[in-house]
PDB file of N, CA and C in Angstrom:
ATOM      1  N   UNK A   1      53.591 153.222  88.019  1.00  0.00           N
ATOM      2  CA  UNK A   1      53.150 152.365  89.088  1.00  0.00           C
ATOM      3  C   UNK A   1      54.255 152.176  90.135  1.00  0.00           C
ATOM      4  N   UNK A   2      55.516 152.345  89.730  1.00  0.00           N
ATOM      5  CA  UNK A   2      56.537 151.806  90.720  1.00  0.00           C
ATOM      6  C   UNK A   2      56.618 152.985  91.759  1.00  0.00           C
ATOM      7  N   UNK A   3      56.719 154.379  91.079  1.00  0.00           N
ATOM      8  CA  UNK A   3      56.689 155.397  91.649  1.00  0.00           C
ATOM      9  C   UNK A   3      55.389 155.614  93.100  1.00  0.00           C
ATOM     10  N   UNK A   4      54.469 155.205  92.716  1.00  0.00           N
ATOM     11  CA  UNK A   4      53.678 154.816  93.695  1.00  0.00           C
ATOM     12  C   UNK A   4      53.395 154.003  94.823  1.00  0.00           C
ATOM     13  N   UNK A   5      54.135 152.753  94.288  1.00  0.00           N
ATOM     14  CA  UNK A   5      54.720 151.546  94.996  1.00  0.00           C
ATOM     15  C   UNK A   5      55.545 152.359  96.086  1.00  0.00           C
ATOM     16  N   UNK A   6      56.446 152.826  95.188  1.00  0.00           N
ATOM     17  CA  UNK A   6      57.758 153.624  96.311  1.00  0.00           C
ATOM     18  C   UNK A   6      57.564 154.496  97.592  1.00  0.00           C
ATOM     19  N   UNK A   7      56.658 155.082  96.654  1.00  0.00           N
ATOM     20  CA  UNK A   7      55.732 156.719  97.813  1.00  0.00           C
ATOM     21  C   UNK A   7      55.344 156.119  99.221  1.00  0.00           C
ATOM     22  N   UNK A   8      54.222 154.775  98.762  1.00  0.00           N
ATOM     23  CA  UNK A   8      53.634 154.254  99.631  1.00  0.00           C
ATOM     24  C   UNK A   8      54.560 153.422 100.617  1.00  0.00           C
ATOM     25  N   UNK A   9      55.279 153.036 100.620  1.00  0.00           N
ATOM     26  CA  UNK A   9      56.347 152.183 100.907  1.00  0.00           C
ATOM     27  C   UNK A   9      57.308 153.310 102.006  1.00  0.00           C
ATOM     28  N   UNK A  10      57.822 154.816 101.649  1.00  0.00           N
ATOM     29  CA  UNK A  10      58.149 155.442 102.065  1.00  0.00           C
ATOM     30  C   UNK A  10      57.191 155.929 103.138  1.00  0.00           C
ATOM     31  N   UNK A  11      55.921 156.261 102.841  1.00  0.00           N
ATOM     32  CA  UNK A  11      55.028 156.758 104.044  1.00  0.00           C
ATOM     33  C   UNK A  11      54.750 155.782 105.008  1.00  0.00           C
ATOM     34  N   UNK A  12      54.963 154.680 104.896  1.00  0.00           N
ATOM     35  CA  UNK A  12      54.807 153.025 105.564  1.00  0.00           C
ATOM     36  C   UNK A  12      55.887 153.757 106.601  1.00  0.00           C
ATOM     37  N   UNK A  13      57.292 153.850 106.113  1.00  0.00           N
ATOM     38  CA  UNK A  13      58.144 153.770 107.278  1.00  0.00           C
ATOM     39  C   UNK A  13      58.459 154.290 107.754  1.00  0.00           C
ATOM     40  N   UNK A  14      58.026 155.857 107.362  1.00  0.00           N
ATOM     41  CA  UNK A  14      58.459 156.965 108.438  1.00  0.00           C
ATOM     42  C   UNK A  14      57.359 157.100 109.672  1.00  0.00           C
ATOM     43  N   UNK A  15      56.131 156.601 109.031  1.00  0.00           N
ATOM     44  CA  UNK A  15      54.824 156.195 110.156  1.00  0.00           C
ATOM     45  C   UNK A  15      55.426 155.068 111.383  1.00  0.00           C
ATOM     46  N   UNK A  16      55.896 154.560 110.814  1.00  0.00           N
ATOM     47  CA  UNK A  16      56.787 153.143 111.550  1.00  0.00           C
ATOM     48  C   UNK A  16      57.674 153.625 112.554  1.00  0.00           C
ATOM     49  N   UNK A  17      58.576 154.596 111.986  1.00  0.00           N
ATOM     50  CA  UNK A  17      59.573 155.407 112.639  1.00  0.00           C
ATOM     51  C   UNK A  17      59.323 156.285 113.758  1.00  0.00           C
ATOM     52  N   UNK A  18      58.154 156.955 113.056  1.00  0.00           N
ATOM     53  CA  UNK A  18      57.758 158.290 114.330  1.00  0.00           C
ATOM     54  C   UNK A  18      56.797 157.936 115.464  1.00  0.00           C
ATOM     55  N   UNK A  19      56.177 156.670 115.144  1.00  0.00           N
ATOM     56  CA  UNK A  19      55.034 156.156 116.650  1.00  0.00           C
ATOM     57  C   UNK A  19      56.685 155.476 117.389  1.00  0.00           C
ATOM     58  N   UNK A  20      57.632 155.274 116.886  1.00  0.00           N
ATOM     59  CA  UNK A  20      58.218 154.466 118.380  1.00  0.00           C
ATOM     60  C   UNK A  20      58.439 155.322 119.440  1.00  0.00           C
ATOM     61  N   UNK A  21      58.103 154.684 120.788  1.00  0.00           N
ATOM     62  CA  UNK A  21      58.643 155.478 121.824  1.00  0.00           C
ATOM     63  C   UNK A  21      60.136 154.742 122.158  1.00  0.00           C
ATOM     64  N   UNK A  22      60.368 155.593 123.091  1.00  0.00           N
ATOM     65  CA  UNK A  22      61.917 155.406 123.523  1.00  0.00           C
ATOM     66  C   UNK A  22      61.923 154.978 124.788  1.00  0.00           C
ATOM     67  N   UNK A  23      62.731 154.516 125.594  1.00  0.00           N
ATOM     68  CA  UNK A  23      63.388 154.088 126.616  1.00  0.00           C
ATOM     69  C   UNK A  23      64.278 154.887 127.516  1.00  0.00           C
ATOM     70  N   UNK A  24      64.013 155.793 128.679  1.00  0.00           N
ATOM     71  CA  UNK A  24      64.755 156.422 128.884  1.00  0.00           C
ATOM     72  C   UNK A  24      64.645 156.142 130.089  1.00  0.00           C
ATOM     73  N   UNK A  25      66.108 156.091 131.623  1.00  0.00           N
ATOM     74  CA  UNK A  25      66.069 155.560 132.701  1.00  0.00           C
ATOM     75  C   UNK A  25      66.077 156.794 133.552  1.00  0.00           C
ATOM     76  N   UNK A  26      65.410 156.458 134.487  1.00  0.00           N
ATOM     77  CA  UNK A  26      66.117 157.884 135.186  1.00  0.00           C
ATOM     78  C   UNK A  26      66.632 157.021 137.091  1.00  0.00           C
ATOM     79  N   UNK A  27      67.860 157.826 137.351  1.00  0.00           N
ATOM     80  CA  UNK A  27      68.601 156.998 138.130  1.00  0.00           C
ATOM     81  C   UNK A  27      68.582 157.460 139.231  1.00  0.00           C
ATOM     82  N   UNK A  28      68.418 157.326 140.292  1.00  0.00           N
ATOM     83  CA  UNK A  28      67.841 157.734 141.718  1.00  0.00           C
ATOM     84  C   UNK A  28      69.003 157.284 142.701  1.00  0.00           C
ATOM     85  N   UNK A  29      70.104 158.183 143.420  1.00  0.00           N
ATOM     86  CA  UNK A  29      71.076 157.745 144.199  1.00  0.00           C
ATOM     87  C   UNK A  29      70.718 158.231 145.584  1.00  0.00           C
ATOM     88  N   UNK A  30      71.149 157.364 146.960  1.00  0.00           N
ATOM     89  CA  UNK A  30      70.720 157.876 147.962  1.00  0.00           C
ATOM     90  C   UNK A  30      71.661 157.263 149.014  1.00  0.00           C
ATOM     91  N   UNK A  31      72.923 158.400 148.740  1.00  0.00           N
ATOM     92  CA  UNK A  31      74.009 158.269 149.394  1.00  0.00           C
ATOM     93  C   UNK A  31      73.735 157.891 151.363  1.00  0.00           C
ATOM     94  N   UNK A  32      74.658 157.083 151.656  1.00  0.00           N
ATOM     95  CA  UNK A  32      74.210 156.894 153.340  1.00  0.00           C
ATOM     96  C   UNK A  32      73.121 156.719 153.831  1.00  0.00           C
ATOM     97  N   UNK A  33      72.319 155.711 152.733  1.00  0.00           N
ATOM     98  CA  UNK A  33      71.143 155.042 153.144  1.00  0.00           C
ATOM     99  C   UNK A  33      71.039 153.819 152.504  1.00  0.00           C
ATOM    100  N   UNK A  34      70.101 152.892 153.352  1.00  0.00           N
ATOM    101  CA  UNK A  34      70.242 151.944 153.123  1.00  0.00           C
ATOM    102  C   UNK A  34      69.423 151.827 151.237  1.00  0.00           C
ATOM    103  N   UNK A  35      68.665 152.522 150.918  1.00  0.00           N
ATOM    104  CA  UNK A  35      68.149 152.521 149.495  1.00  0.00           C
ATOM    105  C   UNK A  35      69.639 152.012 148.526  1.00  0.00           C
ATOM    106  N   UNK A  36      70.477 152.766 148.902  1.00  0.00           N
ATOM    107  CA  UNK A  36      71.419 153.031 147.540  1.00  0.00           C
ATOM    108  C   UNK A  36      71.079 153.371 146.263  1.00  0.00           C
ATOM    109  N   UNK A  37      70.690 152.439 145.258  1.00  0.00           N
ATOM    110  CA  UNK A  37      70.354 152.983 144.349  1.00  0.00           C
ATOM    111  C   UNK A  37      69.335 153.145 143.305  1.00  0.00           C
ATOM    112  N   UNK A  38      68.352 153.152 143.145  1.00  0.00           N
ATOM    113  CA  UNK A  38      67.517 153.059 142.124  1.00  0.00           C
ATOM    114  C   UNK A  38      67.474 153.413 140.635  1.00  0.00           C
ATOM    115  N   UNK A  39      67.037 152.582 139.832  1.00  0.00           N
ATOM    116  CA  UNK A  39      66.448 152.508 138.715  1.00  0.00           C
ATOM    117  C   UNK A  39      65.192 152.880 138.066  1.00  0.00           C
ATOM    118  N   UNK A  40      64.619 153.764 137.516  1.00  0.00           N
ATOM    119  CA  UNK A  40      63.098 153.606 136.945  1.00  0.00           C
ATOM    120  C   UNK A  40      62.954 153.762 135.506  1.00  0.00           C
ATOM    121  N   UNK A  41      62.426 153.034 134.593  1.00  0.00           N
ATOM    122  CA  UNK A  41      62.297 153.204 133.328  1.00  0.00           C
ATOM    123  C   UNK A  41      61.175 153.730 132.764  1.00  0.00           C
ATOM    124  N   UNK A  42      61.263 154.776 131.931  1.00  0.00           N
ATOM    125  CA  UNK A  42      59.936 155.759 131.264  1.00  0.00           C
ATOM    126  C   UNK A  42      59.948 155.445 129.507  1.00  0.00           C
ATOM    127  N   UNK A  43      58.960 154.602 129.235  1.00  0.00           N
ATOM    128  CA  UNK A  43      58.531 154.573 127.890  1.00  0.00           C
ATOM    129  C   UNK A  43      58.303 155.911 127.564  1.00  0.00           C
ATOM    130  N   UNK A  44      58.397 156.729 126.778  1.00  0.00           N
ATOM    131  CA  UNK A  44      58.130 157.960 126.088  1.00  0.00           C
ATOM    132  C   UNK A  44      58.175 158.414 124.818  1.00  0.00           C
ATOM    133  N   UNK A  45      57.639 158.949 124.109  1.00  0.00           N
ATOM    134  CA  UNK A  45      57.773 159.845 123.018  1.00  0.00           C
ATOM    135  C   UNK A  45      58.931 161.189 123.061  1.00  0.00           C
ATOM    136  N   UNK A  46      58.487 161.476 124.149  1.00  0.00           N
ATOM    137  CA  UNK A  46      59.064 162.894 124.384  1.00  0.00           C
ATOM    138  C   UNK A  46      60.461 162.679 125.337  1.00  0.00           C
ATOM    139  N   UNK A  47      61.758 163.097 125.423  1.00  0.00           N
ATOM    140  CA  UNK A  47      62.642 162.845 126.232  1.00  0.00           C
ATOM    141  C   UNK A  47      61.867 164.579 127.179  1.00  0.00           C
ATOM    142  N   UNK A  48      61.440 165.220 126.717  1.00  0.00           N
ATOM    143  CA  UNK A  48      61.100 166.436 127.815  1.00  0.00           C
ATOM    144  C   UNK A  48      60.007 165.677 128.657  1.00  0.00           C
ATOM    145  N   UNK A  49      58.924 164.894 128.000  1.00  0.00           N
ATOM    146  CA  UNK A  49      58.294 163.945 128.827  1.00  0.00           C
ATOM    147  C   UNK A  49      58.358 163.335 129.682  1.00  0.00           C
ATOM    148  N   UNK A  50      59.692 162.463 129.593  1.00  0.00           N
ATOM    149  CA  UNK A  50      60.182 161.606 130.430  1.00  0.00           C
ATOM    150  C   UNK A  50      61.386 162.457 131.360  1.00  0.00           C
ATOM    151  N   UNK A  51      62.013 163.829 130.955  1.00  0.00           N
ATOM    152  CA  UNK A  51      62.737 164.744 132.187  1.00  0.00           C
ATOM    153  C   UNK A  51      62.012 164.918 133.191  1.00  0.00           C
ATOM    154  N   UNK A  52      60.926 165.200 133.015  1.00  0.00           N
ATOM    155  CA  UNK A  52      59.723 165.676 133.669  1.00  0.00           C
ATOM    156  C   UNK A  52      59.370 164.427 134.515  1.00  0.00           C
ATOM    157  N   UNK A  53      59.075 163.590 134.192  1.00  0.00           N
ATOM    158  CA  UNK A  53      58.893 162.397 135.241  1.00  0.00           C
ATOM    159  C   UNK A  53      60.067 162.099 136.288  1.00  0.00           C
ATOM    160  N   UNK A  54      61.417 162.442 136.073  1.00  0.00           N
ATOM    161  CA  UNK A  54      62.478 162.203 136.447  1.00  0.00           C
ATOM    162  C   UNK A  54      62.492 163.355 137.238  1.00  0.00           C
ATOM    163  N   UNK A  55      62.061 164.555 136.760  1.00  0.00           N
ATOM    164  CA  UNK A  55      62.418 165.403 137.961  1.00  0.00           C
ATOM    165  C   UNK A  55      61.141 165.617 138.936  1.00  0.00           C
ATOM    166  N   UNK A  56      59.996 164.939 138.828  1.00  0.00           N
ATOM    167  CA  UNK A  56      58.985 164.273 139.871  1.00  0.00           C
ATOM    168  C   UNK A  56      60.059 163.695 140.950  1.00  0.00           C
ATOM    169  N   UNK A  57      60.599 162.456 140.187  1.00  0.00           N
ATOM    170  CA  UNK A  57      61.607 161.533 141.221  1.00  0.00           C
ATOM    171  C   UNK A  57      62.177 162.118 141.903  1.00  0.00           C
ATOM    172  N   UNK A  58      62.960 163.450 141.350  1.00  0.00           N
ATOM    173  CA  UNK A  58      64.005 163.980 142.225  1.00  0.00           C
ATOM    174  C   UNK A  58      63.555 164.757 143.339  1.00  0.00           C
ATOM    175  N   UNK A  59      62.549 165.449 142.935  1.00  0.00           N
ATOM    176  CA  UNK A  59      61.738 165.934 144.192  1.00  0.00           C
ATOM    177  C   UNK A  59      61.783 165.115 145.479  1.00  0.00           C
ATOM    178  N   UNK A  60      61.533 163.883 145.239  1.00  0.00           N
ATOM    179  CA  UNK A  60      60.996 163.125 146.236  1.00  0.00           C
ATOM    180  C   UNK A  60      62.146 162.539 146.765  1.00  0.00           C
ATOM    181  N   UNK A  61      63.069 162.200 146.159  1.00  0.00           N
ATOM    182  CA  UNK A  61      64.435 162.112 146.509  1.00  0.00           C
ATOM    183  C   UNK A  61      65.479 162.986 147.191  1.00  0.00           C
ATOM    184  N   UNK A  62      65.015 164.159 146.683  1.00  0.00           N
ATOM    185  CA  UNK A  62      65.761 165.212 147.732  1.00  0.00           C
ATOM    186  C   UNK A  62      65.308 164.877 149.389  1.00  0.00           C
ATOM    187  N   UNK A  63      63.887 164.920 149.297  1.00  0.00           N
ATOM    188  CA  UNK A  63      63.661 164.919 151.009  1.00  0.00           C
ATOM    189  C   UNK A  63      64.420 163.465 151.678  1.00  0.00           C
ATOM    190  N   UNK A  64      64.503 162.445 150.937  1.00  0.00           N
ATOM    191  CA  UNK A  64      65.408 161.403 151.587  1.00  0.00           C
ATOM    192  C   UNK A  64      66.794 161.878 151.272  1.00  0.00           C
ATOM    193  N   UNK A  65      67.328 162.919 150.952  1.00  0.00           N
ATOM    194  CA  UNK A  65      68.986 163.207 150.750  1.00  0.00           C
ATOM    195  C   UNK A  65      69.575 162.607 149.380  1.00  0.00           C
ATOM    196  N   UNK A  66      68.481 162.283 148.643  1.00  0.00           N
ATOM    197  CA  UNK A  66      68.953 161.583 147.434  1.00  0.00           C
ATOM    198  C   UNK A  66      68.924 162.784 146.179  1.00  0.00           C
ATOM    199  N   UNK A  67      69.269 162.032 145.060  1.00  0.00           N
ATOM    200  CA  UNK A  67      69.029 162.847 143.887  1.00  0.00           C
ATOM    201  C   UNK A  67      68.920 161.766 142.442  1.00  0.00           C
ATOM    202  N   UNK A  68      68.375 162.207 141.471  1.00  0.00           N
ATOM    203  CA  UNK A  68      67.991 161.482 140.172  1.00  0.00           C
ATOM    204  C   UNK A  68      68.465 162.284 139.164  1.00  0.00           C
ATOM    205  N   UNK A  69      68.933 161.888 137.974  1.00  0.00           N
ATOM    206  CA  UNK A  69      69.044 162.581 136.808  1.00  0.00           C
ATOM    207  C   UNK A  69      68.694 161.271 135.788  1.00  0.00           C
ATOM    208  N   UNK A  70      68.229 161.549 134.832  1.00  0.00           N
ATOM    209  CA  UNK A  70      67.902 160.829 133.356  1.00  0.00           C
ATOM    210  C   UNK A  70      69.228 160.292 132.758  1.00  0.00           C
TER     211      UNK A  70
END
């Protein structure tokens, strides 16, 4: 019975473990403008997920002379 106890107990927390998402910022600079600097935060699973959103940002940041990295 304990052995079972245990199993179950173990599948509890790696289930626990693998739904968290993460927190990842991606940082938006925009030298010689009045912006300066930005912040944006991406809940994610995936850090390729959230690159990908970040390099959306940077796109859009280039045409104002800016740039973003994660």
């Amino acid at each position: 019975m304990k052995k079972i106890a245990s199993f179950g107990v173990g599948v509890l927390l790696m289930t626990a473990f693998a739904s968290c998402e993460k927190n990842y910022t991606c940082t938006c600079t925009y030298p010689g403008s009045s912006i300066g600097t930005t912040e944006t935060s991406f809940k994610s699973k995936k850090k390729t997920d959230a690159e990908a959103s970040c390099a959306t940002l940077n796109t859009n940041a280039q045409t104002l002379g800016g740039a973003c990295a994660l």
